[in-house]
PDB file of N, CA and C in Angstrom:
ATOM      1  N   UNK A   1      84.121-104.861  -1.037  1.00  0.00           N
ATOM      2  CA  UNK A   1      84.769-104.177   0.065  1.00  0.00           C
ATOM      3  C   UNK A   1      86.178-104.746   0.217  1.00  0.00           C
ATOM      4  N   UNK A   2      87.140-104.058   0.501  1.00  0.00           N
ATOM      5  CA  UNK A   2      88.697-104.464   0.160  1.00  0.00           C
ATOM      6  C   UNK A   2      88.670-104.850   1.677  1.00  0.00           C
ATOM      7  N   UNK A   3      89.459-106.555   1.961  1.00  0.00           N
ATOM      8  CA  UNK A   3      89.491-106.930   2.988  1.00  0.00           C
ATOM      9  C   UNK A   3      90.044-105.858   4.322  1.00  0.00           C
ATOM     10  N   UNK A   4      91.105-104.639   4.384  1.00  0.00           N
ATOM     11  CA  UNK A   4      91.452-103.762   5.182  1.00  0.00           C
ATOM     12  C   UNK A   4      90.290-103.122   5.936  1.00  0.00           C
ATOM     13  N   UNK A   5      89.462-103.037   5.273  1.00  0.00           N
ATOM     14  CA  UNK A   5      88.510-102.316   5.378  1.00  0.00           C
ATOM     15  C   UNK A   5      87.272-103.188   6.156  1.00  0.00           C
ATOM     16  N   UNK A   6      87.028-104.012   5.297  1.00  0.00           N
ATOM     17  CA  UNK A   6      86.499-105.218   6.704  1.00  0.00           C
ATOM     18  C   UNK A   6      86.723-105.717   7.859  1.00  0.00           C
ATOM     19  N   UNK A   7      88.333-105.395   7.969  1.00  0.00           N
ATOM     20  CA  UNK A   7      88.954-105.897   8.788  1.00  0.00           C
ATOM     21  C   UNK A   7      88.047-104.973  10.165  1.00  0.00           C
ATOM     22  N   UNK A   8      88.703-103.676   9.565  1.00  0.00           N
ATOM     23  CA  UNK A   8      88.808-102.112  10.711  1.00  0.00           C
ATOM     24  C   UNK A   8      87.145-102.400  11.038  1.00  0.00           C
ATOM     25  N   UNK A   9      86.120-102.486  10.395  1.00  0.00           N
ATOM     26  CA  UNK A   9      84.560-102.486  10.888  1.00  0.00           C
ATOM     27  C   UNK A   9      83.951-103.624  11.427  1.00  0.00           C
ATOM     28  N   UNK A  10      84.474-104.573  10.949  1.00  0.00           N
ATOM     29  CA  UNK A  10      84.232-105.800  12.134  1.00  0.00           C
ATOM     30  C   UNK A  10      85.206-106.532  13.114  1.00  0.00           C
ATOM     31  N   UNK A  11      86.396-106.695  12.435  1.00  0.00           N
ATOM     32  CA  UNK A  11      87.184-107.262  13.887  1.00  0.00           C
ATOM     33  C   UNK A  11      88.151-106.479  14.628  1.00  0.00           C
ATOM     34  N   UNK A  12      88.102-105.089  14.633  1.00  0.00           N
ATOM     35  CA  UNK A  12      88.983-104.499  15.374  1.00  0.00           C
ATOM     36  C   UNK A  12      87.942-103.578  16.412  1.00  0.00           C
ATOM     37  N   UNK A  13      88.081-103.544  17.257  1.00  0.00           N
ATOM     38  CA  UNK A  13      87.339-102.897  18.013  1.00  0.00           C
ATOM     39  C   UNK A  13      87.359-101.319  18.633  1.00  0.00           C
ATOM     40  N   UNK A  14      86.479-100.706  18.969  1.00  0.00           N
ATOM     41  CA  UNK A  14      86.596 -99.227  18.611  1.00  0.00           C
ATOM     42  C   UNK A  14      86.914 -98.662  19.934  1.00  0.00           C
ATOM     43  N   UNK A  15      88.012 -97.760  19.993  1.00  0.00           N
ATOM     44  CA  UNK A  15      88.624 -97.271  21.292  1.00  0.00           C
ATOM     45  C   UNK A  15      88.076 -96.960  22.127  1.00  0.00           C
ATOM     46  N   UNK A  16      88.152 -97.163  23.318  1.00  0.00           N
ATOM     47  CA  UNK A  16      87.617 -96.631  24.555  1.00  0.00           C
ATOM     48  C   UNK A  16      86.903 -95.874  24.840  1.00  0.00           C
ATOM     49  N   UNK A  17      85.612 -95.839  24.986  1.00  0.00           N
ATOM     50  CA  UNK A  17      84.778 -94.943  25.408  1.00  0.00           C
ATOM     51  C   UNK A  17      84.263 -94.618  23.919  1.00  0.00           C
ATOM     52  N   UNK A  18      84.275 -94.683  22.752  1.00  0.00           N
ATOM     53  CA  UNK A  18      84.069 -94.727  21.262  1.00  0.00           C
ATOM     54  C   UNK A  18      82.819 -95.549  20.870  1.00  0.00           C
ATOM     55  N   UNK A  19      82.163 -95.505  19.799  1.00  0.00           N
ATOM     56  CA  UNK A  19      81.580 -96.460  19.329  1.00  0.00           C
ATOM     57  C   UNK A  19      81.611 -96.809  18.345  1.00  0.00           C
ATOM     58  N   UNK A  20      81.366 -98.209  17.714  1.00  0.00           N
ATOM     59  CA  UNK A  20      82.123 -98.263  16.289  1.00  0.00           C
ATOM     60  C   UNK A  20      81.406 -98.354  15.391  1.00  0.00           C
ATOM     61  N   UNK A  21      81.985 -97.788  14.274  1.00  0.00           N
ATOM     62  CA  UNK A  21      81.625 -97.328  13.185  1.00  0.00           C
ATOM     63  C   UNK A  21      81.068 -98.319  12.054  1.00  0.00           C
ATOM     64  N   UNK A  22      81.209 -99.391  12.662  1.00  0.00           N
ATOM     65  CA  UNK A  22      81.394-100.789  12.058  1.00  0.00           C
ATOM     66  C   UNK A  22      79.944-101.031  11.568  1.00  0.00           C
ATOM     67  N   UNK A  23      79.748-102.257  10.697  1.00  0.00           N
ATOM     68  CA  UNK A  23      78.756-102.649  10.464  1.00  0.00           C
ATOM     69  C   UNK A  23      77.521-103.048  11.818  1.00  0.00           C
ATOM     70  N   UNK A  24      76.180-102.125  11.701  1.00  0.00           N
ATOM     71  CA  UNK A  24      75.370-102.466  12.231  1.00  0.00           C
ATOM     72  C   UNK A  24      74.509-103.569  12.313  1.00  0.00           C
ATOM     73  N   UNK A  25      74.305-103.770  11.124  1.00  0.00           N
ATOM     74  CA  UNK A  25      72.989-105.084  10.885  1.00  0.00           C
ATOM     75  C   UNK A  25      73.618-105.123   9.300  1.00  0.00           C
ATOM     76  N   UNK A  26      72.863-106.144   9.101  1.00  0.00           N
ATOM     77  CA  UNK A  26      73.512-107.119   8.063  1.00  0.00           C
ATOM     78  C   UNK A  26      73.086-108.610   7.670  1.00  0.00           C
ATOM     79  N   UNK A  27      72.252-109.602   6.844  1.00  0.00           N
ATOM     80  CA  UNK A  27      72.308-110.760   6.460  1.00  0.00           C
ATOM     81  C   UNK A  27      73.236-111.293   5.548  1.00  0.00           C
ATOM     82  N   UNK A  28      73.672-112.395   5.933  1.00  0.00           N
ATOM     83  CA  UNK A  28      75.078-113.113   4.619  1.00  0.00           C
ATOM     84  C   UNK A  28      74.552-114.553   5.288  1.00  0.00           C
ATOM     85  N   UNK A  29      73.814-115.171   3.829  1.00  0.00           N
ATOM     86  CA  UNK A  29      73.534-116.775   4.064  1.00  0.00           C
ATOM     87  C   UNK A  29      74.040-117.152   2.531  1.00  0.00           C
ATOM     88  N   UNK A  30      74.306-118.356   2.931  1.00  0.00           N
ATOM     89  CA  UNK A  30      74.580-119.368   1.686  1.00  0.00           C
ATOM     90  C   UNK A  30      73.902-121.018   1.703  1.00  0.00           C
ATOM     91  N   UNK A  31      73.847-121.426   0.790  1.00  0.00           N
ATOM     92  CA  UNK A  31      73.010-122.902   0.827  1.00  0.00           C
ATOM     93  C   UNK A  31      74.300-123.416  -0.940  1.00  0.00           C
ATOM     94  N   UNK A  32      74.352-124.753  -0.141  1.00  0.00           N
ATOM     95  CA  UNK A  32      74.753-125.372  -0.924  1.00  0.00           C
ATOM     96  C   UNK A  32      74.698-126.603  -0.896  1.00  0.00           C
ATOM     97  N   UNK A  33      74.554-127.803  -1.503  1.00  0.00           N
ATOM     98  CA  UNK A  33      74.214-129.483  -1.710  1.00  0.00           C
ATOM     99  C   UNK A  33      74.159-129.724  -0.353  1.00  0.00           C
ATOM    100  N   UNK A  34      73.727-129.753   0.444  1.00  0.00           N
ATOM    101  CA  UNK A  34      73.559-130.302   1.732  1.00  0.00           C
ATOM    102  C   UNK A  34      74.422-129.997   2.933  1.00  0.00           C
ATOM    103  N   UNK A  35      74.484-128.142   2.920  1.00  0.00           N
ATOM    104  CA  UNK A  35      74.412-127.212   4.067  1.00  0.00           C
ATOM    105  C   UNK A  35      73.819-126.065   3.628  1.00  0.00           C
ATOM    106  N   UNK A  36      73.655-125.622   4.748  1.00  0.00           N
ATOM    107  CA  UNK A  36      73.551-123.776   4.309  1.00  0.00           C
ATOM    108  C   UNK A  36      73.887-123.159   5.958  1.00  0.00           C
ATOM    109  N   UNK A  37      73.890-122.010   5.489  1.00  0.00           N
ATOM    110  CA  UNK A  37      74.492-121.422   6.897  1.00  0.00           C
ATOM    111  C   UNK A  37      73.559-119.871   6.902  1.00  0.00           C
ATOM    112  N   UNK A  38      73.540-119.388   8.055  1.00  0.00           N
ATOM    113  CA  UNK A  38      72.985-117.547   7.950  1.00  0.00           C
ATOM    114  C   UNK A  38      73.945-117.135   9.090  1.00  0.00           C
ATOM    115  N   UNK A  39      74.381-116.156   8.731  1.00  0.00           N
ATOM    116  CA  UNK A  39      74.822-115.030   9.571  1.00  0.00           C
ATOM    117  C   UNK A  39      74.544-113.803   9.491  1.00  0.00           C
ATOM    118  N   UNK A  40      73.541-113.190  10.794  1.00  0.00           N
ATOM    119  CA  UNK A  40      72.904-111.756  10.501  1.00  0.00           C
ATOM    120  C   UNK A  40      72.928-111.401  12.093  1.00  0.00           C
ATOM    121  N   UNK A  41      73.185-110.159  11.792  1.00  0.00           N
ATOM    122  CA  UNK A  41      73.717-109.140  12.684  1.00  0.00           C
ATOM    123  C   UNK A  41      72.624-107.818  13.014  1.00  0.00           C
ATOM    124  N   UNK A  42      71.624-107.526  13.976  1.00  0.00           N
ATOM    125  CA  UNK A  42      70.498-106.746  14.375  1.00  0.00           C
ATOM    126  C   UNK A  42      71.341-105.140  14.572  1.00  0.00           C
ATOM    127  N   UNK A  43      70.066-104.482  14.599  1.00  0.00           N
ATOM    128  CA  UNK A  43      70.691-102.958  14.676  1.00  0.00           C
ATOM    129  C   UNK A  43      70.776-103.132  16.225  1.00  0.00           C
ATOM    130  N   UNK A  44      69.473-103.927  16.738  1.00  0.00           N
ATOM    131  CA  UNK A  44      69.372-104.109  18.552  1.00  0.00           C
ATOM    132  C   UNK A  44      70.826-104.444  19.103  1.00  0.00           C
ATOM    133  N   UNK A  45      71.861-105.536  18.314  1.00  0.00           N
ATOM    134  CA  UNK A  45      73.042-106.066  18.885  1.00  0.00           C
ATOM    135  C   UNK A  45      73.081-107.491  18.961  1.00  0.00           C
ATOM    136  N   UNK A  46      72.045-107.873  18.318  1.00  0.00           N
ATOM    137  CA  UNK A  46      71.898-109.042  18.311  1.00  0.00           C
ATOM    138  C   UNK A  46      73.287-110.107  17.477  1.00  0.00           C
ATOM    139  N   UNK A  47      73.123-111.280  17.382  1.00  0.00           N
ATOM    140  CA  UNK A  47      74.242-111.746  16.079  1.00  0.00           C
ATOM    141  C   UNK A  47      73.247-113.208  16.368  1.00  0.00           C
ATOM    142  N   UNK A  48      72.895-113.746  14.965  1.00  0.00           N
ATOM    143  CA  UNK A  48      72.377-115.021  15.045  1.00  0.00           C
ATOM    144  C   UNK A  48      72.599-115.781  13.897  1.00  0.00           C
ATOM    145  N   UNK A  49      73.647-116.804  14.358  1.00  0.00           N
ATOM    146  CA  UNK A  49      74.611-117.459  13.508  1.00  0.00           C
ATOM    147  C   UNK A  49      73.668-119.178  13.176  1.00  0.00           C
ATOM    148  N   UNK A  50      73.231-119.687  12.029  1.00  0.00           N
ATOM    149  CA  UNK A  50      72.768-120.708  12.019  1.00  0.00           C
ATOM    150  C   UNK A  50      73.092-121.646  10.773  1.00  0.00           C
ATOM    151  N   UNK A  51      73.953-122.462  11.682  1.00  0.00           N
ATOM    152  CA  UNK A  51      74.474-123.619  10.583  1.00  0.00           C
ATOM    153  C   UNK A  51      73.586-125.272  10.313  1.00  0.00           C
ATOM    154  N   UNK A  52      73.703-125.677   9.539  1.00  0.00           N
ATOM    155  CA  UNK A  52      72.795-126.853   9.106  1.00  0.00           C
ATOM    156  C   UNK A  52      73.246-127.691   7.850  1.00  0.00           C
ATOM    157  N   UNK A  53      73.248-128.596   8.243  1.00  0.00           N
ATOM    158  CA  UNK A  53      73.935-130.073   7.359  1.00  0.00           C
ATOM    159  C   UNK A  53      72.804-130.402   6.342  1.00  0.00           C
ATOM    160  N   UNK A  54      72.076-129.332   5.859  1.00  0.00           N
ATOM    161  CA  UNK A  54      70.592-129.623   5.274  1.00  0.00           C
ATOM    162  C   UNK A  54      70.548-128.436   4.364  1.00  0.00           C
ATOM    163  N   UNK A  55      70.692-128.431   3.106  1.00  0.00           N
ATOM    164  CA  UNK A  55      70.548-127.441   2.135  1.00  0.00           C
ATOM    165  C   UNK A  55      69.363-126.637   2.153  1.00  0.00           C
ATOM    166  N   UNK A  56      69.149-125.502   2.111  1.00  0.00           N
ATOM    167  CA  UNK A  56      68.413-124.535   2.372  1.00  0.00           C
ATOM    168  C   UNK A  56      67.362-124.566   3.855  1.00  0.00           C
ATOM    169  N   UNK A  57      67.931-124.797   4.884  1.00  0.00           N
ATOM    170  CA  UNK A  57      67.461-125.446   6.123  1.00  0.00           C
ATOM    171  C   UNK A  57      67.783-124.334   7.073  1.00  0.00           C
ATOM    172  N   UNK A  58      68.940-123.427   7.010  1.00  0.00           N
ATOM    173  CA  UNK A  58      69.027-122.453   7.774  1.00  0.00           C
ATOM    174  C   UNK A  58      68.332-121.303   7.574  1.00  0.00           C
ATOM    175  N   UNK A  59      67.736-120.962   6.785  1.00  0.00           N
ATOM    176  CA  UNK A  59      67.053-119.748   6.565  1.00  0.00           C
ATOM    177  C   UNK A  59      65.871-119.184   6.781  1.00  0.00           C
ATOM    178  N   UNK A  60      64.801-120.085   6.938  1.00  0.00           N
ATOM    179  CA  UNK A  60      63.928-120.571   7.537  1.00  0.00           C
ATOM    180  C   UNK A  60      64.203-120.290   9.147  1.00  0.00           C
ATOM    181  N   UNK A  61      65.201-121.308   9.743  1.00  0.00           N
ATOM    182  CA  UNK A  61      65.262-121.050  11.326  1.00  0.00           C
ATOM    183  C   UNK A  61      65.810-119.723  11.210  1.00  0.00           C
ATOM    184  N   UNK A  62      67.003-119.107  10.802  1.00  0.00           N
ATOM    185  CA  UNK A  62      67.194-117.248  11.057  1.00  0.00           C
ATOM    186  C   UNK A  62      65.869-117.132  11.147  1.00  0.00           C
ATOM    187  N   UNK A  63      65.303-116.782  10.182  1.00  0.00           N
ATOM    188  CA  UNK A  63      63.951-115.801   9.984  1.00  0.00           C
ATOM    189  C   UNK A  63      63.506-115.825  11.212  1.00  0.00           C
ATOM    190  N   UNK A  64      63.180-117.652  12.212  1.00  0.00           N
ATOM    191  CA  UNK A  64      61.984-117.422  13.013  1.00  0.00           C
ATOM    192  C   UNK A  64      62.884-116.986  14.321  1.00  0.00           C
ATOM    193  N   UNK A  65      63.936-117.126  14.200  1.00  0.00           N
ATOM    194  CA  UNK A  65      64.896-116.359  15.437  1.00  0.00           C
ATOM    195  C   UNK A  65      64.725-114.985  15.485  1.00  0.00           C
ATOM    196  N   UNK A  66      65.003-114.620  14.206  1.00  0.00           N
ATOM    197  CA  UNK A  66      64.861-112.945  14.472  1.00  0.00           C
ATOM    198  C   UNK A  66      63.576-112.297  14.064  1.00  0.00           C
ATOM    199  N   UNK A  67      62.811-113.198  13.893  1.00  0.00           N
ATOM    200  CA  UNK A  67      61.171-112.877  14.368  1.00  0.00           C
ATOM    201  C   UNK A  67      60.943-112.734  15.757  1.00  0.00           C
ATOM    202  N   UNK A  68      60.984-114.108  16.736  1.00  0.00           N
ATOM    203  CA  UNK A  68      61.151-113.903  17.990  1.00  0.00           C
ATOM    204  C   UNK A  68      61.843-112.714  18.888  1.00  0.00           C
ATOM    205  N   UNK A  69      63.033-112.734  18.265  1.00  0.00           N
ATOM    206  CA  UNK A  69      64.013-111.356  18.662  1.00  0.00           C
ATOM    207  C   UNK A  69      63.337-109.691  18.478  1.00  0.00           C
ATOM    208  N   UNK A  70      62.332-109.678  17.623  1.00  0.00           N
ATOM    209  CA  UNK A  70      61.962-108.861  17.434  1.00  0.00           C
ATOM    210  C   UNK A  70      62.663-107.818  15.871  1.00  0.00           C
ATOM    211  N   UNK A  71      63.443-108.392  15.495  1.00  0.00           N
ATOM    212  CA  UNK A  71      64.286-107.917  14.562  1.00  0.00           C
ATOM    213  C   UNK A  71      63.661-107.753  13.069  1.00  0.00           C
TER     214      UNK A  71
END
């Protein structure tokens, strides 16, 4: 996806009275030597961001967050 284009669906926000067109839901995690991170985004509106100083350690907690959440 060409960064312009990322830009307009997630950080610009959609005019007044509008709704945006932007990304609904979505997972993007990474793990590497001693972190990993998740960032995932619910169709509900949710956003549940989880960082950790522990290689493959965040993914696990997402899951049971957006289990709880219902997601």
């Amino acid at each position: 996806m060409k960064a312009e284009t990322q830009k307009r669906l997630v950080v610009v926000p959609p005019p007044t009275g509008q709704t945006s067109g932007g990304i609904s839901s979505g997972m993007f995690a990474g793990n590497d030597a001693g972190a990993s991170a998740v960032f995932a985004m619910t169709s509900a509106g949710y956003t549940v961001i989880v960082l950790a100083n522990v290689g493959d350690a965040a993914q696990p907690v997402a899951n049971r967050i957006l289990k709880l959440i219902g997601a």
